[in-house]
C-alpha atoms as a PDB file:
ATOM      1  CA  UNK A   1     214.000 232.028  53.545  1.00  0.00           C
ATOM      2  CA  UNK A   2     211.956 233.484  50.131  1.00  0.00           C
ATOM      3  CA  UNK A   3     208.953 232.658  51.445  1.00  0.00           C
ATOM      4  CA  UNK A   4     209.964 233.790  54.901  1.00  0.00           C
ATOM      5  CA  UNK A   5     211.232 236.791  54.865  1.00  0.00           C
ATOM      6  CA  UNK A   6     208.221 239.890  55.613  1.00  0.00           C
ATOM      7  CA  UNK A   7     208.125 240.859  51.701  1.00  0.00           C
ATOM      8  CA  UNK A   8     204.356 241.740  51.646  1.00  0.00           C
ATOM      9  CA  UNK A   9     201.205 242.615  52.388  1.00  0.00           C
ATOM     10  CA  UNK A  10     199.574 239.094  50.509  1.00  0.00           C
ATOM     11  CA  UNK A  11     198.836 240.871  46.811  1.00  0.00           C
ATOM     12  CA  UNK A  12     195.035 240.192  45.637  1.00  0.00           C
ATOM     13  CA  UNK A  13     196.647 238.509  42.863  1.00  0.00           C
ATOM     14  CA  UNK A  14     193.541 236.682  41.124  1.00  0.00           C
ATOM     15  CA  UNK A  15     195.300 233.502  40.183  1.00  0.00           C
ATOM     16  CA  UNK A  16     196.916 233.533  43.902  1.00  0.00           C
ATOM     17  CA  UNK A  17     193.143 232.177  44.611  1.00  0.00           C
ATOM     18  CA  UNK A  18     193.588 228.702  43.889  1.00  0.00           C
ATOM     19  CA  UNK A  19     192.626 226.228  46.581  1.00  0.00           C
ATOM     20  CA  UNK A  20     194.480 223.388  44.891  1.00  0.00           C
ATOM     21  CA  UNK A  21     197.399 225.301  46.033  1.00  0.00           C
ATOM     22  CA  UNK A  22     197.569 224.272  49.571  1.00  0.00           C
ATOM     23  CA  UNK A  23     199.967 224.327  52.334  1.00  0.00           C
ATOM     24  CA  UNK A  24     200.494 222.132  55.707  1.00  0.00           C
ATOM     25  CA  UNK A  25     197.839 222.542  58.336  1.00  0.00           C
ATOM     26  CA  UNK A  26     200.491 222.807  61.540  1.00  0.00           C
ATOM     27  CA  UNK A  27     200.038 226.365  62.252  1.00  0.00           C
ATOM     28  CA  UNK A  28     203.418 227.606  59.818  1.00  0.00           C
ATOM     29  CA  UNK A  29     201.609 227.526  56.735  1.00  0.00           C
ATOM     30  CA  UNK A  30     204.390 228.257  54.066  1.00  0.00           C
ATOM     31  CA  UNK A  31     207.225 229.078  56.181  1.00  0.00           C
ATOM     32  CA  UNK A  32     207.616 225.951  58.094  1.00  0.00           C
ATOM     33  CA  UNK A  33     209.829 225.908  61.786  1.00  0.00           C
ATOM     34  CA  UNK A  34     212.802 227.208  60.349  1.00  0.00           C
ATOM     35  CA  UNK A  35     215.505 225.244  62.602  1.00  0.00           C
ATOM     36  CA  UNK A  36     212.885 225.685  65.588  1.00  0.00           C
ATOM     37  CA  UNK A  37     211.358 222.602  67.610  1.00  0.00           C
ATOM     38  CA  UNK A  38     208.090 221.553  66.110  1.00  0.00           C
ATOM     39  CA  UNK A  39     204.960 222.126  68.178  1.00  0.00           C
ATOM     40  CA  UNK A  40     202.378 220.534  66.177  1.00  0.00           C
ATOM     41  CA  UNK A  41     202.794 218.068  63.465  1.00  0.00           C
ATOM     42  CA  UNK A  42     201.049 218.163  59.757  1.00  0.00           C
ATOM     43  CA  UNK A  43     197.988 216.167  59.722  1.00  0.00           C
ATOM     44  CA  UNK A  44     195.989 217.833  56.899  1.00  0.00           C
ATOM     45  CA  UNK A  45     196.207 220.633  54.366  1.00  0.00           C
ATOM     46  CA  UNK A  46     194.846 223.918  54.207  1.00  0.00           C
ATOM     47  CA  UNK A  47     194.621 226.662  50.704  1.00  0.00           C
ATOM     48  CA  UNK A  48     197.242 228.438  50.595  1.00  0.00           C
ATOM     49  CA  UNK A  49     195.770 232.092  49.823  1.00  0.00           C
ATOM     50  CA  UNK A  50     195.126 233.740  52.515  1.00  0.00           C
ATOM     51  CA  UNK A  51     194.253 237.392  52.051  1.00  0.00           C
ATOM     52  CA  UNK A  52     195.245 238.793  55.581  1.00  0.00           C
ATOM     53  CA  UNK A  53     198.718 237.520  55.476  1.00  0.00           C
ATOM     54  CA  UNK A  54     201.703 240.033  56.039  1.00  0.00           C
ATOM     55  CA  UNK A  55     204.050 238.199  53.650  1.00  0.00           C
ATOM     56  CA  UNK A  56     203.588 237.461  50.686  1.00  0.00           C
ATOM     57  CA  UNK A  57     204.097 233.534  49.599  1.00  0.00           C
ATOM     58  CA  UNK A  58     206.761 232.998  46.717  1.00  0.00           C
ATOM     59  CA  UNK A  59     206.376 229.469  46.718  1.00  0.00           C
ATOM     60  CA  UNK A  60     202.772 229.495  46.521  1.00  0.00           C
ATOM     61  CA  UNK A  61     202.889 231.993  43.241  1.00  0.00           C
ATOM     62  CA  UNK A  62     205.196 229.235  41.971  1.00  0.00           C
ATOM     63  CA  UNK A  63     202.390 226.351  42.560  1.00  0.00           C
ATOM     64  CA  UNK A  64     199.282 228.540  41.581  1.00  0.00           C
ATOM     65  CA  UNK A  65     201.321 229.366  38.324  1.00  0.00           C
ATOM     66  CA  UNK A  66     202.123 225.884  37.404  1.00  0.00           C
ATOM     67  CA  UNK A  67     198.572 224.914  38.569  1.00  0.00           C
ATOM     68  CA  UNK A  68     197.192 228.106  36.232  1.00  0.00           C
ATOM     69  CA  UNK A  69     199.696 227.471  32.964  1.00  0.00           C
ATOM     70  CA  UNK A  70     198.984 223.354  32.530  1.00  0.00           C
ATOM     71  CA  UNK A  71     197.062 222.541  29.398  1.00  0.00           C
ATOM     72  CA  UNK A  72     195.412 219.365  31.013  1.00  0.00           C
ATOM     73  CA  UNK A  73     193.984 220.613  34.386  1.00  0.00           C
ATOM     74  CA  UNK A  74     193.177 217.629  35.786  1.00  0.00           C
ATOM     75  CA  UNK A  75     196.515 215.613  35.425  1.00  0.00           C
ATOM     76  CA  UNK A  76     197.845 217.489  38.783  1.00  0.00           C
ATOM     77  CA  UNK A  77     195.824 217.187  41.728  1.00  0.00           C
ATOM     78  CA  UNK A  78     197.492 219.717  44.196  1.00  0.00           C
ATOM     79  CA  UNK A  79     200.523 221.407  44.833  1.00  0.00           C
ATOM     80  CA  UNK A  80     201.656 222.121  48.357  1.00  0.00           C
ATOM     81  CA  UNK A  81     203.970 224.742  49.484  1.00  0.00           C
ATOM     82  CA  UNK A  82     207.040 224.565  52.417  1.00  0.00           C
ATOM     83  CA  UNK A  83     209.866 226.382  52.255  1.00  0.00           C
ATOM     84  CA  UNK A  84     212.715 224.496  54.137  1.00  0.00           C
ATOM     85  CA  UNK A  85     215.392 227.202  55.233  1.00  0.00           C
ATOM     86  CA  UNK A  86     216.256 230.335  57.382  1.00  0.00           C
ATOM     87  CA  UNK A  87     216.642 233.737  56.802  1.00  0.00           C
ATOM     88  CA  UNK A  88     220.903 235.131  56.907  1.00  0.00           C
ATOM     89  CA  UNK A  89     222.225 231.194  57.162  1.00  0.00           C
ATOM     90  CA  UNK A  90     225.127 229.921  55.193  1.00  0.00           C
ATOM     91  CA  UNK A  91     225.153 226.581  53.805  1.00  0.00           C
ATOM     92  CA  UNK A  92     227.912 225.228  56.851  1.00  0.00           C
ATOM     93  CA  UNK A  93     227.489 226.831  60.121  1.00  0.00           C
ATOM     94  CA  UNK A  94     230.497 229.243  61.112  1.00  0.00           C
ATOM     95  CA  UNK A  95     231.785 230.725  64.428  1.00  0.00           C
ATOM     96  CA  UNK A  96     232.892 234.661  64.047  1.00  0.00           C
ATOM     97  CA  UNK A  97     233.688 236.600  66.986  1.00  0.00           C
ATOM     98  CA  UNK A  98     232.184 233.678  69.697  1.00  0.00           C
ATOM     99  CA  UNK A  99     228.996 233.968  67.768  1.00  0.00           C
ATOM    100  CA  UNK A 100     227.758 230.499  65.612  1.00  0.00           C
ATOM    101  CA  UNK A 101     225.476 231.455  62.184  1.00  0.00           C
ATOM    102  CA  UNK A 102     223.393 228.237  62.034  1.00  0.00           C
ATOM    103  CA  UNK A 103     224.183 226.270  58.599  1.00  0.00           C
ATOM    104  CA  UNK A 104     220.820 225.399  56.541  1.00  0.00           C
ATOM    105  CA  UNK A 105     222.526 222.155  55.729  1.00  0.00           C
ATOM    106  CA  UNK A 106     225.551 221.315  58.522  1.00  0.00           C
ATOM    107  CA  UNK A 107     226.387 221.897  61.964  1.00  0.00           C
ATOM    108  CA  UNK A 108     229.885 223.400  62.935  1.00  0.00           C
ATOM    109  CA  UNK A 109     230.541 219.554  63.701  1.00  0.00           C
ATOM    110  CA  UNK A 110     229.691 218.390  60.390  1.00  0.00           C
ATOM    111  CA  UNK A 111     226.213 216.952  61.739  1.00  0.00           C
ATOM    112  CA  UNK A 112     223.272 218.042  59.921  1.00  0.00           C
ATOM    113  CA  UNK A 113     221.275 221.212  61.269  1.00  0.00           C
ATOM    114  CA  UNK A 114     218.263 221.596  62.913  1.00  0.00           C
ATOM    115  CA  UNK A 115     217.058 223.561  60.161  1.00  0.00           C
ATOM    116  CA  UNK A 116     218.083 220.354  57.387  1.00  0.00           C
ATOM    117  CA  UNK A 117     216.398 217.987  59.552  1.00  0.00           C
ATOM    118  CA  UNK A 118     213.587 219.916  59.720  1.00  0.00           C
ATOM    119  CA  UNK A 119     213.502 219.905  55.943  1.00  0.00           C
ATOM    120  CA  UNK A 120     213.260 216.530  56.108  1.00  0.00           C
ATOM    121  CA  UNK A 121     210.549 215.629  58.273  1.00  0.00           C
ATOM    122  CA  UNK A 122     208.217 217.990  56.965  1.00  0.00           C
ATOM    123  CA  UNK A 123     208.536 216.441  53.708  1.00  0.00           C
ATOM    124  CA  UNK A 124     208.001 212.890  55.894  1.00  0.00           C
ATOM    125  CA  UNK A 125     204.829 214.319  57.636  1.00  0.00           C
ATOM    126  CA  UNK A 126     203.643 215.898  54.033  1.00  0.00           C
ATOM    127  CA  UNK A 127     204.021 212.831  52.391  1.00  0.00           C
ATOM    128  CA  UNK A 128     201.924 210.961  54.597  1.00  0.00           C
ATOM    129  CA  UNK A 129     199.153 213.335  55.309  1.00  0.00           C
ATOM    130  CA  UNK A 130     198.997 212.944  51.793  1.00  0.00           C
ATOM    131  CA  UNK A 131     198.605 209.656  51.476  1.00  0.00           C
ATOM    132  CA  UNK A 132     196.213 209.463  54.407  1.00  0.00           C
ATOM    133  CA  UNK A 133     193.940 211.337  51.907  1.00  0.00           C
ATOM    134  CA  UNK A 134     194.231 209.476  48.914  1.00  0.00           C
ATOM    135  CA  UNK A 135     196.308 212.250  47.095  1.00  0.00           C
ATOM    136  CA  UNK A 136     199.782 210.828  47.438  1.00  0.00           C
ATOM    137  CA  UNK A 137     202.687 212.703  46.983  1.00  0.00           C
ATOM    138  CA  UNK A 138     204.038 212.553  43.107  1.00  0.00           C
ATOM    139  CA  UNK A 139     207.222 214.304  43.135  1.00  0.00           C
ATOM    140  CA  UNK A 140     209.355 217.122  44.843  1.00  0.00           C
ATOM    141  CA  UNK A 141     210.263 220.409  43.254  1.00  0.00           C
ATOM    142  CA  UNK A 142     212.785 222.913  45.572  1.00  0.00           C
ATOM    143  CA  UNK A 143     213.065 225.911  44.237  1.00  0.00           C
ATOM    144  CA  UNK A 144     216.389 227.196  45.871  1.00  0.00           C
ATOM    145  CA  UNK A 145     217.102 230.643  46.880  1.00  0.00           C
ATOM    146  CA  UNK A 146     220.114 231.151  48.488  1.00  0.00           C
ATOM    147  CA  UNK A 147     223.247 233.022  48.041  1.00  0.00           C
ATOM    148  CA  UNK A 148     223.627 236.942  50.961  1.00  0.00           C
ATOM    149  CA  UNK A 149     224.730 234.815  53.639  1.00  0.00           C
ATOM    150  CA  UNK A 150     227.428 232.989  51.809  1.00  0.00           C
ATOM    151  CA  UNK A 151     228.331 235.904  49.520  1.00  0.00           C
ATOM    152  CA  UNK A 152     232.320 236.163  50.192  1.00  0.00           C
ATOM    153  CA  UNK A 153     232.373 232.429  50.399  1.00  0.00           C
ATOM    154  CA  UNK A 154     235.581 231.511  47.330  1.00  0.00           C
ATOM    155  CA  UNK A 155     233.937 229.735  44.433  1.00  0.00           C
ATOM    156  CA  UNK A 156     235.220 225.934  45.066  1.00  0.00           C
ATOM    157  CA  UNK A 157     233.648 226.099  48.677  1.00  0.00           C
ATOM    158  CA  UNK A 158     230.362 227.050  47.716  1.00  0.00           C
ATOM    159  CA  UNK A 159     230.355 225.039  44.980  1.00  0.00           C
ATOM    160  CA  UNK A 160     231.291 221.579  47.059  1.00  0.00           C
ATOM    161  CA  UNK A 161     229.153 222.659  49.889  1.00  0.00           C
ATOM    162  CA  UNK A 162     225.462 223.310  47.949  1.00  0.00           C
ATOM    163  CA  UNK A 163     226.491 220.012  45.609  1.00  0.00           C
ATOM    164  CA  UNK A 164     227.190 218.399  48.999  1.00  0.00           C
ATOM    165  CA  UNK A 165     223.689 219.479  50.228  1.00  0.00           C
ATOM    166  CA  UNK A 166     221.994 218.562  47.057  1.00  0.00           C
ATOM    167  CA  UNK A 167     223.339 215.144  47.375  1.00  0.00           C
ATOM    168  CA  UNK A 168     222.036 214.524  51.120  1.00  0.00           C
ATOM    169  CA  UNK A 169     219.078 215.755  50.215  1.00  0.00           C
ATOM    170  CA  UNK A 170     218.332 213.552  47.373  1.00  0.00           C
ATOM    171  CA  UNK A 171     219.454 210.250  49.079  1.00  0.00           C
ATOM    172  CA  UNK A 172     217.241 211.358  51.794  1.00  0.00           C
ATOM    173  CA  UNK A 173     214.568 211.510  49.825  1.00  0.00           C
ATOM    174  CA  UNK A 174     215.473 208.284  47.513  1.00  0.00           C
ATOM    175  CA  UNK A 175     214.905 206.754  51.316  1.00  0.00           C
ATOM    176  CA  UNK A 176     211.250 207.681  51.472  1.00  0.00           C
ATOM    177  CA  UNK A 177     210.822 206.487  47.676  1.00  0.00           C
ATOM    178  CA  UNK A 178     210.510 210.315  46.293  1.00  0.00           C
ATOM    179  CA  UNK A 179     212.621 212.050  43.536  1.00  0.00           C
ATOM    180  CA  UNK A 180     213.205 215.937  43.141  1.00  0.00           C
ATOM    181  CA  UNK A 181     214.028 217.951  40.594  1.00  0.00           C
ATOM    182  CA  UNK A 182     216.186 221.190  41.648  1.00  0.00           C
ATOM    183  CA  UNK A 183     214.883 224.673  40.363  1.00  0.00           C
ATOM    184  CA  UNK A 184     217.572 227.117  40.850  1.00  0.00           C
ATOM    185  CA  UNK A 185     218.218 230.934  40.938  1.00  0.00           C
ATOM    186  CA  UNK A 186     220.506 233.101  41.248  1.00  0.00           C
ATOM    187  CA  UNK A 187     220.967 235.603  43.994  1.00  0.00           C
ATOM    188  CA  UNK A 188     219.463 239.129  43.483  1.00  0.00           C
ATOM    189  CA  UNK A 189     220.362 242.685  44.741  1.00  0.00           C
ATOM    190  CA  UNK A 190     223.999 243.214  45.857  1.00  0.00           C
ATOM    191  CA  UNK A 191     225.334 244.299  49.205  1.00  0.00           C
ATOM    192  CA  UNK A 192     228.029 246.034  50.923  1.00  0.00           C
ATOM    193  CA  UNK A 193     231.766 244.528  50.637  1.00  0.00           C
ATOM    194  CA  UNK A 194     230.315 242.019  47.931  1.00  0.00           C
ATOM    195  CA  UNK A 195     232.281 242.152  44.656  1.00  0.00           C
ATOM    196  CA  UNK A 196     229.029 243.745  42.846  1.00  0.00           C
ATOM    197  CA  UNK A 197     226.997 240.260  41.331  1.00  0.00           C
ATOM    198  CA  UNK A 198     230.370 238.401  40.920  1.00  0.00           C
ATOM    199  CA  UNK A 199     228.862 236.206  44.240  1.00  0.00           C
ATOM    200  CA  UNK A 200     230.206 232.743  44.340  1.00  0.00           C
ATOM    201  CA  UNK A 201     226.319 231.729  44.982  1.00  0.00           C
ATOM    202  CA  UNK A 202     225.192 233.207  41.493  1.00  0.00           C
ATOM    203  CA  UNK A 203     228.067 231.810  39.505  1.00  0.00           C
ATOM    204  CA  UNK A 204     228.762 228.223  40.198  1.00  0.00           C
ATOM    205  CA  UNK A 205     225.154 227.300  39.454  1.00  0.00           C
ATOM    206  CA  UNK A 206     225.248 226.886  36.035  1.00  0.00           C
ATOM    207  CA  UNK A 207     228.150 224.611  36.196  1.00  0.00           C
ATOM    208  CA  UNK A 208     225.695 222.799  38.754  1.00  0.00           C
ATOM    209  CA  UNK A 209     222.978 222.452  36.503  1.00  0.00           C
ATOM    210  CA  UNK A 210     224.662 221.735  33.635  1.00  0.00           C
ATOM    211  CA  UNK A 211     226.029 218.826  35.258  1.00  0.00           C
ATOM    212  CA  UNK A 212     222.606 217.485  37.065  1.00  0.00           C
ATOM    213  CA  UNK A 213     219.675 216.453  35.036  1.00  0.00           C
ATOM    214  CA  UNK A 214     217.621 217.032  38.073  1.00  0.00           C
ATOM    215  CA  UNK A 215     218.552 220.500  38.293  1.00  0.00           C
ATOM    216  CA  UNK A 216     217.558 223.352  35.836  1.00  0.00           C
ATOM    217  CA  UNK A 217     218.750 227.374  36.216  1.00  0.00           C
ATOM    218  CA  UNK A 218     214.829 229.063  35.912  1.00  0.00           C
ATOM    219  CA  UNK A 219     215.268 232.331  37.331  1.00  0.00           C
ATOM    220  CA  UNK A 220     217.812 235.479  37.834  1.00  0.00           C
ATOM    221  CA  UNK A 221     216.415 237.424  40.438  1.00  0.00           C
ATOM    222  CA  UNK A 222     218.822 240.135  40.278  1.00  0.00           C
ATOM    223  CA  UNK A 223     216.552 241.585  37.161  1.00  0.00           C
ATOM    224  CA  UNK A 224     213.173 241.897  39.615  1.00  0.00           C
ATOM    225  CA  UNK A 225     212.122 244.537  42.082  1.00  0.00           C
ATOM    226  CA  UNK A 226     213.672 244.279  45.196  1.00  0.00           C
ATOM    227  CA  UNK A 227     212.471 245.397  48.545  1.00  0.00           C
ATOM    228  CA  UNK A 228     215.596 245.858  50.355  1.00  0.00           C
ATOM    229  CA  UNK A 229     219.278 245.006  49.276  1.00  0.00           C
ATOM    230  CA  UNK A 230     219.246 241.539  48.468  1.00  0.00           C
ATOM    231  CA  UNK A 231     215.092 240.139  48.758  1.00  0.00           C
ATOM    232  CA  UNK A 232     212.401 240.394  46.293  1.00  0.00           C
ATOM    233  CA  UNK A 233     209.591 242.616  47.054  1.00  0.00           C
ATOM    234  CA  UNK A 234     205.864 241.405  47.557  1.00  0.00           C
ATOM    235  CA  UNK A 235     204.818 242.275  43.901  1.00  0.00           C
ATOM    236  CA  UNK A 236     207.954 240.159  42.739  1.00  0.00           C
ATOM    237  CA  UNK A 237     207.198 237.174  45.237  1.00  0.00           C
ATOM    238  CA  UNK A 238     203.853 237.438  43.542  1.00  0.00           C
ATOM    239  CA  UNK A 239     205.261 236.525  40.214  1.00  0.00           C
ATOM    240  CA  UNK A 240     203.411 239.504  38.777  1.00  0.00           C
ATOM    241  CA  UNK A 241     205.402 239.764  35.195  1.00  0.00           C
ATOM    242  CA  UNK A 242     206.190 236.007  35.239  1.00  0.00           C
ATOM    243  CA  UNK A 243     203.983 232.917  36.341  1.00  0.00           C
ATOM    244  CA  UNK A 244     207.779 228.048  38.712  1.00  0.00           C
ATOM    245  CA  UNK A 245     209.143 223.761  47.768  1.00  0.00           C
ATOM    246  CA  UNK A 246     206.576 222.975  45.655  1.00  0.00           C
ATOM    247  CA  UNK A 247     205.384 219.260  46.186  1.00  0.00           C
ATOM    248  CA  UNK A 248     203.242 217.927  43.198  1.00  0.00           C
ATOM    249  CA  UNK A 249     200.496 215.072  44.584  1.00  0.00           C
ATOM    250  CA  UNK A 250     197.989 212.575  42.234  1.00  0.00           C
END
């Protein structure tokens, strides 16, 4: 939900501009269905900056900035851009007061979500749009942002639930003959009843990624401007004081 949630206007950030920084040509650009039934599938790719968008893309700021930084150019063709979640969803759907939170991974009955499904098949239609135009799909790189709607979760929870998730994910994956690597951050802001940044969310991770090869702590978002409570603010989505689902293709 980074890339989803209305952080913006689109900043005329000069190395935003990059048209090897593309995104899916099915009408949701970088924010993808979220959970919702797909009404057009990905057949192409289209650049990514688009001046009169509302929002402002994180995950295309991380692409044009690994694009912008590389010292040989031409050893990445593209990157393209999906985020893969929903805004104010824990990781396991939960029933309060007769009211069910979709979970961005499982279903109250232990099934995966809508929204996790749909994870996966964009990453199925990406990779073979890709392929249909002789730029196939190298490797995946999620950068995960996650942690308001799970903030009272208890440590061991949240820990076994996002390792569970990682895990489906990667086999997943493994299936279509892709590996990931896991870019992770912590939570920012803080919010009412939360226990200040003590957040279950922020503080298992590094015991995650200590423990995964594939998976690397890169960011604390706490320490950049927010624009509400908890979610970065256009000029921080922008990656304005620091150039990191970004899919790398040949």
């Amino acid at each position: 939900n980074a890339d989803a949630h209305n952080a913006g206007p689109c900043l005329p950030v000069p190395f935003l501009d990059n048209p090897r920084c593309v995104v899916p040509n099915d009408g949701r650009t970088f924010q993808g269905w979220r959970g919702q039934e797909r009404r057009k599938p990905i057949t192409g790719f289209i650049p990514s900056f688009d001046p009169k968008s509302s929002i402002q893309s994180i995950g295309a700021a991380i692409g044009c900035s690994v694009l912008d930084q590389m010292s040989d150019h031409s050893s990445l063709g593209r990157v393209i851009v999906r985020s893969g979640a929903r805004g104010g969803c824990p990781l396991v759907a939960r029933e309060r007061n007769g009211r069910v939170t979709p979970g961005i991974h499982l279903d109250l009955d232990g099934a995966r979500s809508a929204i996790f499904e749909g994870f996966l098949e964009d990453i199925r239609q990406i990779k073979a749009a890709a392929a249909a135009d002789g730029a196939p799909v190298r490797h995946v790189y999620i950068p995960f942002f996650h942690g308001e709607a799970d903030r009272s979760a208890p440590y061991e929870e949240y820990h076994q639930n996002l390792e569970a998730m990682m895990e489906d994910a990667e086999v997943a994956l493994a299936d279509m003959s892709l590996s990931c690597t896991w870019l992770m951050t912590q939570a920012s802001g803080t919010a009412e009843g939360s226990t200040g940044n003590a957040w279950a969310t922020r503080l298992c991770l590094d015991e995650i990624t200590n423990r995964r090869p594939n998976a690397h702590m890169v960011a604390a978002n706490y320490g950049m401007a927010l624009e509400d409570s908890v979610h970065l603010n256009a000029s921080s989505k922008a990656l304005n004081k620091a150039r990191g689902s970004a899919v790398a293709t040949e």
